[in-house]
N, C-alpha and C. Protein backbone atom coordinates (compact mmCIF):
# COMPACT_ATOMS: atom_id res chain seq x y z
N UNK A 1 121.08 154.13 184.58
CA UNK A 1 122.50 154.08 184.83
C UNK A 1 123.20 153.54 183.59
N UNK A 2 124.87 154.52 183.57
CA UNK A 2 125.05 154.07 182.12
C UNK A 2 126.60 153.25 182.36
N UNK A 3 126.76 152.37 181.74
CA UNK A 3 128.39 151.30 181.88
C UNK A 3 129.11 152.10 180.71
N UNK A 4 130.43 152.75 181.56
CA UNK A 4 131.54 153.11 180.19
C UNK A 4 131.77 151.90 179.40
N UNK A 5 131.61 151.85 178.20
CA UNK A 5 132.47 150.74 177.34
C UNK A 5 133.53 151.43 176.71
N UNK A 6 134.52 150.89 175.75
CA UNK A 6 135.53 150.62 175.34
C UNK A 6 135.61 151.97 174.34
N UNK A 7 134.91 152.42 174.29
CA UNK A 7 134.69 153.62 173.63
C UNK A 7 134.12 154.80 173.87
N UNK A 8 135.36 155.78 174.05
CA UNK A 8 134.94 156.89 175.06
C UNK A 8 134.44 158.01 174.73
N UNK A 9 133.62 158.69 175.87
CA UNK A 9 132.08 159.46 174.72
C UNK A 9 130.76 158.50 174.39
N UNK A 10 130.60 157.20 174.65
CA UNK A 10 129.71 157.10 174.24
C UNK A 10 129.12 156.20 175.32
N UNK A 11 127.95 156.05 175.49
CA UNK A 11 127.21 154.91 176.48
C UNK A 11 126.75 153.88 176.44
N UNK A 12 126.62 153.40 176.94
CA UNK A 12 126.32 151.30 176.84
C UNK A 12 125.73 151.32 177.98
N UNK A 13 124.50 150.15 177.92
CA UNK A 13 123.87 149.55 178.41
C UNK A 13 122.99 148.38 178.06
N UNK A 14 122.79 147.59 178.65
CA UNK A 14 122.05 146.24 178.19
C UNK A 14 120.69 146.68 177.28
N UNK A 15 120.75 146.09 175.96
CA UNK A 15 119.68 146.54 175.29
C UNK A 15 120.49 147.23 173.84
N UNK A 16 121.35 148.09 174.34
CA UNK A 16 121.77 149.41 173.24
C UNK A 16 122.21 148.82 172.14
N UNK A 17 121.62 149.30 170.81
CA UNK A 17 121.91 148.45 169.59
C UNK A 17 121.41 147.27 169.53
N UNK A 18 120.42 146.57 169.93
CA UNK A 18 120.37 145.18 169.46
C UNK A 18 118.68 145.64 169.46
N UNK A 19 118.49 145.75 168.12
CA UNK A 19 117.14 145.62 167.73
C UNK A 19 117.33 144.76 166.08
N UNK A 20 116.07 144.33 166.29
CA UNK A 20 115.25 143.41 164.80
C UNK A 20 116.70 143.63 163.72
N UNK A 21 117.81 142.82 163.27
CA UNK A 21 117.93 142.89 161.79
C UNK A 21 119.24 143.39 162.25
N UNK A 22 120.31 143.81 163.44
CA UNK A 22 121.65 144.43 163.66
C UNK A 22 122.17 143.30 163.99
N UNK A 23 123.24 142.73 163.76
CA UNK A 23 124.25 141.90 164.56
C UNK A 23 125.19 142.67 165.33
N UNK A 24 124.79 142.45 166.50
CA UNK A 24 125.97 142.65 168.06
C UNK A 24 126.70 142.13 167.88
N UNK A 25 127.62 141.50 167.10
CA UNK A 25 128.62 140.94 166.85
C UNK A 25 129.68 141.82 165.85
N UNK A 26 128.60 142.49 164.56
CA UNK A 26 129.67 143.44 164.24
C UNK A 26 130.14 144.37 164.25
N UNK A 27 131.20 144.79 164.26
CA UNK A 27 131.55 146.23 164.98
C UNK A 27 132.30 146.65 163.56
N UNK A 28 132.48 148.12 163.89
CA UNK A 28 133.56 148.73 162.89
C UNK A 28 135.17 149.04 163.31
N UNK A 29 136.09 149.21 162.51
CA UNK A 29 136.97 149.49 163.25
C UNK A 29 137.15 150.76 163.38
N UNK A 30 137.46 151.11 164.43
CA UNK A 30 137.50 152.74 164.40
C UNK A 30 138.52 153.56 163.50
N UNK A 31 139.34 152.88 163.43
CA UNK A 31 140.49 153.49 162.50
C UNK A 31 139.96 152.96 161.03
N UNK A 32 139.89 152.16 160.46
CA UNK A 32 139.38 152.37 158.35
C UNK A 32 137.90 152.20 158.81
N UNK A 33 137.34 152.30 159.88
CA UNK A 33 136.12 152.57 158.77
C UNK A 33 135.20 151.33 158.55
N UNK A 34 135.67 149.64 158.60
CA UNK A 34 135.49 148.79 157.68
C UNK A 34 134.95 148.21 159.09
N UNK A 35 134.40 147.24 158.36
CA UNK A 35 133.98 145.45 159.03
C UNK A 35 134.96 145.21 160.21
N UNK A 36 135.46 144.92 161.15
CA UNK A 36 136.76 144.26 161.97
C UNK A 36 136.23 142.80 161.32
N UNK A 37 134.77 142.62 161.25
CA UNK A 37 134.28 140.64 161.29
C UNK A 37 133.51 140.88 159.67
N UNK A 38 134.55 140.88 158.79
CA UNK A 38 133.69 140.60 157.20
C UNK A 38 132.74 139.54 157.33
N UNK A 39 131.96 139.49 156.21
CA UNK A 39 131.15 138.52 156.26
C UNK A 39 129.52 138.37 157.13
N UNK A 40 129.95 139.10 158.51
CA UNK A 40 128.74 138.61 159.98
C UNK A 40 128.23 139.92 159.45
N UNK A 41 128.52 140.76 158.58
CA UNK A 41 127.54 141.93 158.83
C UNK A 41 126.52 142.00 156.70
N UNK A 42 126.87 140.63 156.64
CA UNK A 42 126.38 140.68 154.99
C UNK A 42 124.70 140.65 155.13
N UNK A 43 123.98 140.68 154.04
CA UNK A 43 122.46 140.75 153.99
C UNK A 43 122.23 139.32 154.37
N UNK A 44 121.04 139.52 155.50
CA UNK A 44 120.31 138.83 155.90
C UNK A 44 118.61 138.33 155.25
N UNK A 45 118.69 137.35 154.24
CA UNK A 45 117.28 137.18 153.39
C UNK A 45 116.49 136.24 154.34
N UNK A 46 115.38 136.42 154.12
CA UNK A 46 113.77 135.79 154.79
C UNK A 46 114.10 134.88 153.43
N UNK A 47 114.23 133.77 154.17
CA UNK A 47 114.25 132.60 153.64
C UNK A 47 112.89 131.81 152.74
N UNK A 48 111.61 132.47 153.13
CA UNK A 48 110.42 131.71 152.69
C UNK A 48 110.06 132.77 151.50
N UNK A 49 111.13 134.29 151.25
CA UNK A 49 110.79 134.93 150.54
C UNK A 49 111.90 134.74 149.14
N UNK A 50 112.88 134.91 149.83
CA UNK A 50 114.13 134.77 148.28
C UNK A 50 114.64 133.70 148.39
N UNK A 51 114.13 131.99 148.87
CA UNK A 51 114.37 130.93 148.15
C UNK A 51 115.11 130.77 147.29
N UNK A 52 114.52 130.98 146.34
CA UNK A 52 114.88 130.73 144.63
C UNK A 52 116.37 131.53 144.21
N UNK A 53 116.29 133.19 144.87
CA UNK A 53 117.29 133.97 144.58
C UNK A 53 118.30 133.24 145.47
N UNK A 54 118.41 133.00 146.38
CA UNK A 54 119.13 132.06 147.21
C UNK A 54 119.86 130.58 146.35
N UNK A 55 119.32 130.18 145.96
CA UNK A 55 119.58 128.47 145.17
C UNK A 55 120.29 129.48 143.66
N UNK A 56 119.62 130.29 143.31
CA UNK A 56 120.00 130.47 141.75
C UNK A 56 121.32 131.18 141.82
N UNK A 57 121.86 131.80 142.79
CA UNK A 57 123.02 132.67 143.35
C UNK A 57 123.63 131.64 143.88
N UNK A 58 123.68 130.70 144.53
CA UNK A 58 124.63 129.09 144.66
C UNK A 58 125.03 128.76 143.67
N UNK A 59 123.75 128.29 142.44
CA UNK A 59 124.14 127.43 141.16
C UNK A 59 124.70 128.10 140.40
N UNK A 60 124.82 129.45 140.50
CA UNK A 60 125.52 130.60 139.25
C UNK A 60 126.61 130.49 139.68
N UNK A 61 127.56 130.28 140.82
CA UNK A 61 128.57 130.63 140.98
C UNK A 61 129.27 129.14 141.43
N UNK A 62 128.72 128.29 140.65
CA UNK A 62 129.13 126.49 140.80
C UNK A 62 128.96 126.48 139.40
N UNK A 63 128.70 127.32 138.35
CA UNK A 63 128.36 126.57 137.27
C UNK A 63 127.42 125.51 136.53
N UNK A 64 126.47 125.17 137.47
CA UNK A 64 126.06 123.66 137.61
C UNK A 64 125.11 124.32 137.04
N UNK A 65 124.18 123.40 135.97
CA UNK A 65 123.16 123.35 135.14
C UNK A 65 121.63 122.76 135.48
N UNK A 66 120.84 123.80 135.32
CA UNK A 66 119.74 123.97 136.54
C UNK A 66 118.66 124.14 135.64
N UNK A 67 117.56 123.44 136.42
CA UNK A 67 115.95 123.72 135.40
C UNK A 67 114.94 123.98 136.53
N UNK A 68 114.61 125.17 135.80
CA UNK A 68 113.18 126.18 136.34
C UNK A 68 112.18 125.72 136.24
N UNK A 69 110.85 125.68 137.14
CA UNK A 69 110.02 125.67 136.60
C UNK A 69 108.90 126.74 137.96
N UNK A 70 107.57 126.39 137.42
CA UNK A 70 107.19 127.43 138.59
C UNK A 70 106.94 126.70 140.32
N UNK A 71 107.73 125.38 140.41
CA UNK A 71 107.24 125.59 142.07
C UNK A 71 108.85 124.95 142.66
N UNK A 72 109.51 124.61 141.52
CA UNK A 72 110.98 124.09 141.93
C UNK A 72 112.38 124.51 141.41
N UNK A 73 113.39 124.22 141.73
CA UNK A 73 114.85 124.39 140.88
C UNK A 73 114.89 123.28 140.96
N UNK A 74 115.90 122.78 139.98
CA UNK A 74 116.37 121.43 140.16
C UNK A 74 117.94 121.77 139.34
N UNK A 75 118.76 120.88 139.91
CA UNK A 75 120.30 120.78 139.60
C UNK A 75 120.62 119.25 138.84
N UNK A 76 121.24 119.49 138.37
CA UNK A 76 121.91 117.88 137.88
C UNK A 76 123.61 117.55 138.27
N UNK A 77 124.55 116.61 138.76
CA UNK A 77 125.54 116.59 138.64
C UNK A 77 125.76 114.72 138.54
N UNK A 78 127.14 115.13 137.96
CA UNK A 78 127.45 113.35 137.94
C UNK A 78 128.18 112.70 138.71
N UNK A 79 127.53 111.49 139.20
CA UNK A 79 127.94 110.29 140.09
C UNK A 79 128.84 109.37 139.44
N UNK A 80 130.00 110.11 139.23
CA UNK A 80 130.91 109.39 138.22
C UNK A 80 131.56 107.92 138.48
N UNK A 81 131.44 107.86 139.77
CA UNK A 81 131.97 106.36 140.22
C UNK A 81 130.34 105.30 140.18
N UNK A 82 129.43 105.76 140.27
CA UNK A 82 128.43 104.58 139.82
C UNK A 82 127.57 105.07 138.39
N UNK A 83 128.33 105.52 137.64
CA UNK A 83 127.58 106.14 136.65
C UNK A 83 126.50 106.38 136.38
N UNK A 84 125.82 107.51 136.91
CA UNK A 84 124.38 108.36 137.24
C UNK A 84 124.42 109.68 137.35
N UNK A 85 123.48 110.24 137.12
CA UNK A 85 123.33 111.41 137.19
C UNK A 85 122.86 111.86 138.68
N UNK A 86 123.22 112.51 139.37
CA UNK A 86 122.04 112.92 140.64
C UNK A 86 121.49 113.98 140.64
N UNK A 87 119.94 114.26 140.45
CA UNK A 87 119.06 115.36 140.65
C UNK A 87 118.78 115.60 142.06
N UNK A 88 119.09 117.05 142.17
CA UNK A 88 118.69 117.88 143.43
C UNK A 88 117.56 118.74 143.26
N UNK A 89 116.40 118.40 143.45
CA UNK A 89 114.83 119.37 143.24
C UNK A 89 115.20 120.41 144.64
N UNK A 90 114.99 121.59 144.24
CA UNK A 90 114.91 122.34 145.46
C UNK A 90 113.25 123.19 145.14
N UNK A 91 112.35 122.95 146.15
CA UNK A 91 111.52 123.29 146.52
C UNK A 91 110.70 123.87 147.68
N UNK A 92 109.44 124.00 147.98
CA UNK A 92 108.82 124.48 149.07
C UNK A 92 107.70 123.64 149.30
N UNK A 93 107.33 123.31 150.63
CA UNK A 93 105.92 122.96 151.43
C UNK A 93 105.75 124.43 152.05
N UNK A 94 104.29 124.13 152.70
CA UNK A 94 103.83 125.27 153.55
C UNK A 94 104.98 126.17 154.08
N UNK A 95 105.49 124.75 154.80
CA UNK A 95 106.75 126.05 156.00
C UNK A 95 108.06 125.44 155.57
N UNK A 96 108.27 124.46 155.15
CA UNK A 96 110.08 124.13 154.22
C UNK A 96 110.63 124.53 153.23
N UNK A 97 111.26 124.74 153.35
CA UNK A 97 112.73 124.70 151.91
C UNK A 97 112.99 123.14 151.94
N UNK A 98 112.92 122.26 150.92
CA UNK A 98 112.74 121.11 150.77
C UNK A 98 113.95 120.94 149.51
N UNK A 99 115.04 119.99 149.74
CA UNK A 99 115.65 119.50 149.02
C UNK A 99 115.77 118.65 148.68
N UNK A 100 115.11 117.74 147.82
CA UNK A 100 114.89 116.20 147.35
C UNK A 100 116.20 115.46 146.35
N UNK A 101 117.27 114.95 146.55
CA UNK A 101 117.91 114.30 145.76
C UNK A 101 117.44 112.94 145.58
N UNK A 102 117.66 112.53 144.24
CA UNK A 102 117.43 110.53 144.22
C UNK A 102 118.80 111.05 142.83
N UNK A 103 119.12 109.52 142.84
CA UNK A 103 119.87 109.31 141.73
C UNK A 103 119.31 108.45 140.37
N UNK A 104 117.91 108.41 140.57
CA UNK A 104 117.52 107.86 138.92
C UNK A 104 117.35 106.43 139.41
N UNK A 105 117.55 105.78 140.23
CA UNK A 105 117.45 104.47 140.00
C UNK A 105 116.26 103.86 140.92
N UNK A 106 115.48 103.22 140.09
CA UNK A 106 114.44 102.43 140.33
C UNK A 106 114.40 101.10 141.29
N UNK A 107 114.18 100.86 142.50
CA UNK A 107 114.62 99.54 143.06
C UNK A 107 113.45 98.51 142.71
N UNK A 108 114.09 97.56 142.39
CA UNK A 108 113.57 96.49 142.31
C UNK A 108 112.85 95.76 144.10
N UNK A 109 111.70 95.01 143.64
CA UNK A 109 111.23 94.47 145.17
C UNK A 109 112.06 93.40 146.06
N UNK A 110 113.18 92.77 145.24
CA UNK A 110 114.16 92.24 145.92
C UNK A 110 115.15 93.14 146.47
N UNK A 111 114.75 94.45 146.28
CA UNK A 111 116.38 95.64 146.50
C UNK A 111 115.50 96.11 148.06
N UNK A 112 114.31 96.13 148.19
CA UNK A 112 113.62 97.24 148.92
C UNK A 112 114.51 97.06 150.88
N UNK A 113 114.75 95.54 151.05
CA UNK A 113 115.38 95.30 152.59
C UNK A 113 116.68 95.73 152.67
N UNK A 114 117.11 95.45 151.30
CA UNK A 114 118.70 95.76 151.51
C UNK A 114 118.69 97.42 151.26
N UNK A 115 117.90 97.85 150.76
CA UNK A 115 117.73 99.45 150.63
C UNK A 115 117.32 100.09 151.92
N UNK A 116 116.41 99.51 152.24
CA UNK A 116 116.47 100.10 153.63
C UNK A 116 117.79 99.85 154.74
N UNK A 117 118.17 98.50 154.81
CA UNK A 117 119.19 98.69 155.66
C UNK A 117 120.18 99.72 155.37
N UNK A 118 120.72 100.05 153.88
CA UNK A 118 121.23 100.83 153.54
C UNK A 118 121.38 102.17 153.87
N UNK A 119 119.83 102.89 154.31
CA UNK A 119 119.00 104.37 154.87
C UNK A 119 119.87 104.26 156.24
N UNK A 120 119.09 103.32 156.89
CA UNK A 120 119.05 102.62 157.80
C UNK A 120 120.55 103.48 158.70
N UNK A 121 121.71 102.61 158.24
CA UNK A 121 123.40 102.77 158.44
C UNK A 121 123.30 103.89 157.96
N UNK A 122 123.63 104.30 157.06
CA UNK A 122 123.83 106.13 156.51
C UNK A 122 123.02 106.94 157.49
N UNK A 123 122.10 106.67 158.08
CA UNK A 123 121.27 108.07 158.88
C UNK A 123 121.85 107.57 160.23
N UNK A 124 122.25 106.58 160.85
CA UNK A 124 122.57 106.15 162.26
C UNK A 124 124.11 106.59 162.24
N UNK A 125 124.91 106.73 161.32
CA UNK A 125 126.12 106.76 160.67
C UNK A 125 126.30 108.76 160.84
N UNK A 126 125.45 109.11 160.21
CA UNK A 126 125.76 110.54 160.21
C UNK A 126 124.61 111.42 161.05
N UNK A 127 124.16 110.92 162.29
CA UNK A 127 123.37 111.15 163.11
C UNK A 127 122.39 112.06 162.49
N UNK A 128 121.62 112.39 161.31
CA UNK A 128 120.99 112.75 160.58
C UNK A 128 120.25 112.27 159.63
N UNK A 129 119.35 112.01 159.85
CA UNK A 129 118.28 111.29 159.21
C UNK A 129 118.14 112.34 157.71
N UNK A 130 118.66 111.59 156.56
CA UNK A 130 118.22 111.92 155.51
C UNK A 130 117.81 110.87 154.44
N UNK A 131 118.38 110.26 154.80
CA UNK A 131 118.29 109.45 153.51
C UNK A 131 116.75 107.52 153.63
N UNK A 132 116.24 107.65 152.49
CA UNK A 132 115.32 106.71 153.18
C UNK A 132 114.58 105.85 151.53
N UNK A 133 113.66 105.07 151.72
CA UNK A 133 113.33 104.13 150.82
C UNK A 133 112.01 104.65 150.32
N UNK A 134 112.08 105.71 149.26
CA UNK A 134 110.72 106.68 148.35
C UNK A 134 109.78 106.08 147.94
N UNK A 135 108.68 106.09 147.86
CA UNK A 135 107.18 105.68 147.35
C UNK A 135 107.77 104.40 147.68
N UNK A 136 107.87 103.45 148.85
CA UNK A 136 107.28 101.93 148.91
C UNK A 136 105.76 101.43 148.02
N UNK A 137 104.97 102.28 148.35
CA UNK A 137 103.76 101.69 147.67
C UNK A 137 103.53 101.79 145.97
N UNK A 138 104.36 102.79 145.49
CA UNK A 138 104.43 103.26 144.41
C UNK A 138 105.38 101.94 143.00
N UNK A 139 104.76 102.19 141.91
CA UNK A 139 105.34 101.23 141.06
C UNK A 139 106.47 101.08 140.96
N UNK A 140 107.21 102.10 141.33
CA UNK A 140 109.08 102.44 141.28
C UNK A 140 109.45 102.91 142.17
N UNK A 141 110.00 102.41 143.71
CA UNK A 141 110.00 102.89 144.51
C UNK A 141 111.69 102.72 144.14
N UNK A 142 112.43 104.23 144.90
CA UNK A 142 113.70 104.42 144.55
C UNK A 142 114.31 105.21 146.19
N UNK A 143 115.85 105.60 146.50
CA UNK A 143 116.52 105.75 147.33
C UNK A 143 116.25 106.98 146.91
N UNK A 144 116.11 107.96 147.99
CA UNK A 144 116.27 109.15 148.14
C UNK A 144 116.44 109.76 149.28
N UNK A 145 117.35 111.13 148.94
CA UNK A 145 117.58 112.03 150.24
C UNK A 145 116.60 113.28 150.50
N UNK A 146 116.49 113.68 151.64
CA UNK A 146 116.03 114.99 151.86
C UNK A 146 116.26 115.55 153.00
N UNK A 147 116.53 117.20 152.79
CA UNK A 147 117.58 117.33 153.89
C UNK A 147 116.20 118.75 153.60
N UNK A 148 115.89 119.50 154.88
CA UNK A 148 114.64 120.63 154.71
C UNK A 148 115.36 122.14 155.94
N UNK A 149 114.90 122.93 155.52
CA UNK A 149 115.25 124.05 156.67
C UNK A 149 113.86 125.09 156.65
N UNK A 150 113.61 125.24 157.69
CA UNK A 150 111.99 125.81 158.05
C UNK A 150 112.26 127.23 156.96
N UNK A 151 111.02 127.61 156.48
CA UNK A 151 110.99 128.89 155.78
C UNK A 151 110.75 130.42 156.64
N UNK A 152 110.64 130.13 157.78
CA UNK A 152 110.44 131.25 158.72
C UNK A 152 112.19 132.08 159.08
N UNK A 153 113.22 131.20 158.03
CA UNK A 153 114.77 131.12 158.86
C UNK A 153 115.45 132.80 158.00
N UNK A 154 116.00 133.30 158.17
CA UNK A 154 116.44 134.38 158.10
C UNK A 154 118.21 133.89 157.98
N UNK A 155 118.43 133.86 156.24
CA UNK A 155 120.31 133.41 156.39
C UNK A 155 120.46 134.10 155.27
N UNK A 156 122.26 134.05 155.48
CA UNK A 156 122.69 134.78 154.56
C UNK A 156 123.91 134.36 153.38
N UNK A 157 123.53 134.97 152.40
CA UNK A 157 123.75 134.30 150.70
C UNK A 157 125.17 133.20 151.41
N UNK A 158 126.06 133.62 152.19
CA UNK A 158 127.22 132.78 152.54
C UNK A 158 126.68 131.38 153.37
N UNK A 159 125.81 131.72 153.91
CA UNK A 159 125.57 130.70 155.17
C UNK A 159 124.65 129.36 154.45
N UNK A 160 123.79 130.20 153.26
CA UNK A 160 122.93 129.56 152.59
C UNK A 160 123.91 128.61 151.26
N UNK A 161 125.04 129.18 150.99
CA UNK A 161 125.71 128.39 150.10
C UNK A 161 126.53 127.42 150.68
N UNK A 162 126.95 127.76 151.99
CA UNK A 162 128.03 126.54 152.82
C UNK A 162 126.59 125.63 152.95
N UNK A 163 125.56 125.48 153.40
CA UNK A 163 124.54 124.55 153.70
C UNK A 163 124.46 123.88 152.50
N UNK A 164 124.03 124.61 151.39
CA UNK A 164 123.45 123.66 149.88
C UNK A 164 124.79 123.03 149.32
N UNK A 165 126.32 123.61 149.64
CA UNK A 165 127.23 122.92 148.95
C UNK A 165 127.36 121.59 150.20
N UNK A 166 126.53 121.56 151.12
CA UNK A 166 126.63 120.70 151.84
C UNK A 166 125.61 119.79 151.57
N UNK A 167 124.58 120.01 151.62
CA UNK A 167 123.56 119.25 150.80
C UNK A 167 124.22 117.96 149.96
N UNK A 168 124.95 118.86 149.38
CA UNK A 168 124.96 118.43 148.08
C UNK A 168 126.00 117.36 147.93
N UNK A 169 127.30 117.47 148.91
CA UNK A 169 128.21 116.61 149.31
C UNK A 169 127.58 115.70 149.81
N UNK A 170 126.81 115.43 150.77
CA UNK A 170 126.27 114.58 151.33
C UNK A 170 125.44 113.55 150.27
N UNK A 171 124.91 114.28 149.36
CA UNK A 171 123.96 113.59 148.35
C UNK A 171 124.71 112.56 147.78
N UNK A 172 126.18 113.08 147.26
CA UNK A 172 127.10 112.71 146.25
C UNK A 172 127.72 111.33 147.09
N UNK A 173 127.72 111.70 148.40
CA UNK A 173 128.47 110.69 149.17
C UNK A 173 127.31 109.46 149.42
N UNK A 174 126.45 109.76 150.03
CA UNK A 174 125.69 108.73 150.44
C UNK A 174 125.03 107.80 149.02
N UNK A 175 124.91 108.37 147.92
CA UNK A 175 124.64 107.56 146.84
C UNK A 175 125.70 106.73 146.11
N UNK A 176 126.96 107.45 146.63
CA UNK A 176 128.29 106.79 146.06
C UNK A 176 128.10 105.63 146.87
N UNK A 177 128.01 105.54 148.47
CA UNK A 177 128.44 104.62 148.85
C UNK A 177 126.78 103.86 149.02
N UNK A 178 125.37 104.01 148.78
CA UNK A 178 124.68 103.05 148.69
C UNK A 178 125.25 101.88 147.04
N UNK A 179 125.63 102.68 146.14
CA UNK A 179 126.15 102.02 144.91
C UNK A 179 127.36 100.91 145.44
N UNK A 180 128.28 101.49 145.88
CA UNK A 180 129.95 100.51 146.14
C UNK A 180 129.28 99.69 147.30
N UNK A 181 128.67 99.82 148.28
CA UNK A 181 128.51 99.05 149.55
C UNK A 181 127.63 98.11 149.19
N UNK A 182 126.31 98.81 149.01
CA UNK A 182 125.47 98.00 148.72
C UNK A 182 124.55 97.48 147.39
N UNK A 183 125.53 97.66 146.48
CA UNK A 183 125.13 97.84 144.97
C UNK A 183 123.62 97.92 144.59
N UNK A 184 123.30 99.08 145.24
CA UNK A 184 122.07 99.42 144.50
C UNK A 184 122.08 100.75 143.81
C-alpha cells in the first residue's frame, strides 16, 4: 500500500529513499532545481579515513600555521593574555580522533593540587570533562586538554570545522583562565 505525499505522481512509503549515505532531510525544490536545506546535503567523510584532509581544510581556511608529520597535525596559536603559545596535536588511537592541547608550561610539584583543583572546576563548570593534570609521574608534569570523537563517525567538512573551531575556543579559554584564576 502506497501514502500520496506532497508530490503528485509519485509514491511514498516508509522506507522510500532512506538508504546508507541519503539524507531524508534534503529535498530539492521543485521549482530551481537547488538544495531548499544548503549545507545538510554536503559530502559526508568517514572520519577514521580523511582525518587529516579534514584538520588540513579547517587550518587552510583559518590561516593558522601547522606542522606535519607522519602520525599527527599540530597547530600553534597565541595565548596573548598569559603570554604562551598553545599547541593543538591532532591525532589518532585505534578508534579516536584525539586532540591534545597543553600550553607549554611545566608545573612545578607545589602547582600539581592547585592544578588539579583547577581541571577539577573547568570540567564540573562546563559539564565536560576535558581538561586534567598530564604525566603526574613524569619529570614535567603539565595542564592539558583533550577533547576525542570516535573514528567510526561519518561528518561533514562544515560540521567538522564548527567542532575543531570549538576545540579550539575552549582550549584558548580554559588556559586563559587556568593562567588569570589560578596563575599557573
Amino acid at each position: 500500500m502506497t501514502v500520496p505525499d506532497s508530490h503528485p505522481g509519485r509514491e511514498s512509503y516508509p522506507g522510500r529513499d532512506s538508504y546508507a549515505g541519503r539524507d531524508p532531510y534534503a529535498r530539492r525544490d521543485s521549482f530551481s532545481g537547488r538544495d531548499s536545506h544548503p549545507g545538510r546535503n554536503s559530502e559526508i567523510y568517514d572520519l577514521g579515513t580523511h582525518w587529516r584532509q579534514l584538520v588540513q581544510n579547517w587550518v587552510a581556511r583559518r590561516n593558522l600555521h601547522t606542522v606535519h608529520d607522519t602520525v599527527s597535525v599540530s597547530l600553534q596559536f597565541d595565548l596573548q593574555e598569559a603570554g604562551r603559545v598553545v599547541t593543538v596535536r591532532f591525532m589518532t588511537t585505534r578508534k579516536l580522533l584525539v586532540a591534545f592541547a597543553t600550553d607549554g608550561n611545566f608545573l612545578r610539584q607545589d602547582q600539581l593540587a592547585i592544578a588539579a583543583a583547577a581541571s577539577n572546576a573547568w570540567n564540573t563548570e562546563q559539564l565536560n570533562p576535558m581538561l586534567s593534570v598530564w604525566d603526574v609521574r613524569g619529570p614535567r608534569p603539565c595542564l592539558a586538554g583533550v577533547c576525542d570523537l570516535p573514528l567510526t563517525c561519518r561528518i561533514t567538512q562544515a560540521d567538522f570545522d564548527a567542532l575543531a573551531h570549538d576545540w579550539v575556543d575552549r582550549a584558548r579559554q580554559m588556559f586563559s583562565r587556568c593562567h588569570q584564576v589560578f596563575k599557573l
